[in-house]
Protein backbone atom coordinates (compact mmCIF):
# COMPACT_ATOMS: atom_id res chain seq x y z
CA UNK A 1 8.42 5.15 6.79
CA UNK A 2 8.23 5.91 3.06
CA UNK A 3 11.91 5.01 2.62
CA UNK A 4 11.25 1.09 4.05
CA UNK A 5 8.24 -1.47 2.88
CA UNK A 6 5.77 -2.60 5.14
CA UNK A 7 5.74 -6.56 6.07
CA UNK A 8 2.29 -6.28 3.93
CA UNK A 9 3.38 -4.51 1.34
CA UNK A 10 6.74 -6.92 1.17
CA UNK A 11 4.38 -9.70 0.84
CA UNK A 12 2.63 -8.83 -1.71
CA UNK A 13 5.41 -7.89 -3.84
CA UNK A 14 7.03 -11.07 -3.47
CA UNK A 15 4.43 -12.77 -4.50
CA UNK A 16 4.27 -10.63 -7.58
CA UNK A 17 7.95 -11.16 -8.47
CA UNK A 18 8.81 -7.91 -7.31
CA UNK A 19 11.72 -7.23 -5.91
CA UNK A 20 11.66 -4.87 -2.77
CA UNK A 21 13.42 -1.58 -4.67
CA UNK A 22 11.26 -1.92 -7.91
CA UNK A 23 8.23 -1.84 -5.51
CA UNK A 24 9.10 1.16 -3.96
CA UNK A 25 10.13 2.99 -7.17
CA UNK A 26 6.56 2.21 -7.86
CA UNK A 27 4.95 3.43 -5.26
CA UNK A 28 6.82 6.64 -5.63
CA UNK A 29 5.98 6.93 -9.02
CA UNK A 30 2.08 5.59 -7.95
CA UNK A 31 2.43 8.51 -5.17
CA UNK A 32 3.25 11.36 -7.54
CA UNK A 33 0.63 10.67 -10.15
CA UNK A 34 -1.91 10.53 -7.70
CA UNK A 35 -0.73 14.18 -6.12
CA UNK A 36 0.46 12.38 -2.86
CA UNK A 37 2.57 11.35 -0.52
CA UNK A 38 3.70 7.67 0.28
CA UNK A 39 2.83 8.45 3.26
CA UNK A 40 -0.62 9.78 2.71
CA UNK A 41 -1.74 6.35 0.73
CA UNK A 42 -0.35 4.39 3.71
CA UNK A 43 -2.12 6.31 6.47
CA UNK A 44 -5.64 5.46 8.06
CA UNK A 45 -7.57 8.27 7.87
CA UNK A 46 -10.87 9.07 9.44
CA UNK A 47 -12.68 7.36 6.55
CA UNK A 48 -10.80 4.23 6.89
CA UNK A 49 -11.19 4.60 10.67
CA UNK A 50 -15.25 4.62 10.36
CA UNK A 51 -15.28 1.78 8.32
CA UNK A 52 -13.39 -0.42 10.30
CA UNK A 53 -15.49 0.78 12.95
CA UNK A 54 -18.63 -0.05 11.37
CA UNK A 55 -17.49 -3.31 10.02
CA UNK A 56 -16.23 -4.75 13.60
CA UNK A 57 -12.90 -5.00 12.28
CA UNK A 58 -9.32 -4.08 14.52
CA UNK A 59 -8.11 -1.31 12.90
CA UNK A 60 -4.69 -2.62 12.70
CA UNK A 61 -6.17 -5.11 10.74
CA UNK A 62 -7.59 -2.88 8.65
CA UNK A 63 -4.57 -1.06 8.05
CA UNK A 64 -2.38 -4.34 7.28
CA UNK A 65 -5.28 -5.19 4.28
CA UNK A 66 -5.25 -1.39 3.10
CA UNK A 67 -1.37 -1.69 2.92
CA UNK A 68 -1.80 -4.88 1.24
CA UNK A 69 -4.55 -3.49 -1.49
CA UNK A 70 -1.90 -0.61 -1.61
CA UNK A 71 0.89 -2.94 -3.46
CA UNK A 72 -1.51 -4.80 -5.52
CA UNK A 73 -2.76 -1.92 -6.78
CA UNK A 74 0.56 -0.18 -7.45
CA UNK A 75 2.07 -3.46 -8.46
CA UNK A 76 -0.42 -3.38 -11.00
CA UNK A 77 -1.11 0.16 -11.96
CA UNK A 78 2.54 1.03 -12.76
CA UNK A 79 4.75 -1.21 -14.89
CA UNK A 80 2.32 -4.11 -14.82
CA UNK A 81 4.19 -7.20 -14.07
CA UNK A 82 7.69 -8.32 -15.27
C-alpha cells in the first residue's frame, strides 16, 4: 500500500495544496528519517489498538484519523508548505 495514498491521507493533502506525488515523496522521506517503513507509520499497532479500545472508538475510525494526523504531520514536518 506504500506505493498508493490513502482516501485520508489524499484529503489532507489536498487541502494542503499538495499534490498526490509530492505527498508521497514526503512520506518516504518522513519514513526514512524516522528509521521506518511507510508501512509501519500507517499500521495500527497494539498501542493504537488499546486506545481505541479504551476510548470506545471503531478502530477503523481510529485508523482513518491516525492516517489523517499521518499527512498533517508529514505535510508539515518535511518541506513545510508550498
Amino acid at each position: 500500500m506504500s506505493g498508493q495514498i490513502t482516501p485520508e491521507e489524499r484529503s489532507v493533502a489536498l487541502r494542503n495544496v499538495v499534490t498526490e506525488q509530492d505527498y508521497a515523496v514526503r512520506l518516504k522521506t518522513y519514513a526514512q528519517k524516522k528509521g521506518t517503513t511507510v508501512e509501519k507509520l500507517r499500521e495500527l499497532n497494539k498501542e493504537d489498538l488499546l486506545v481505541a479500545r479504551q476510548m470506545g472508538i471503531d478502530p477503523e475510525e481510529y485508523r482513518k484519523q491516525k492516517l489523517a494526523d499521518l499527512a498533517a504531520t508529514v505535510i508539515n514536518t518535511i518541506g513545510g508548505r508550498q
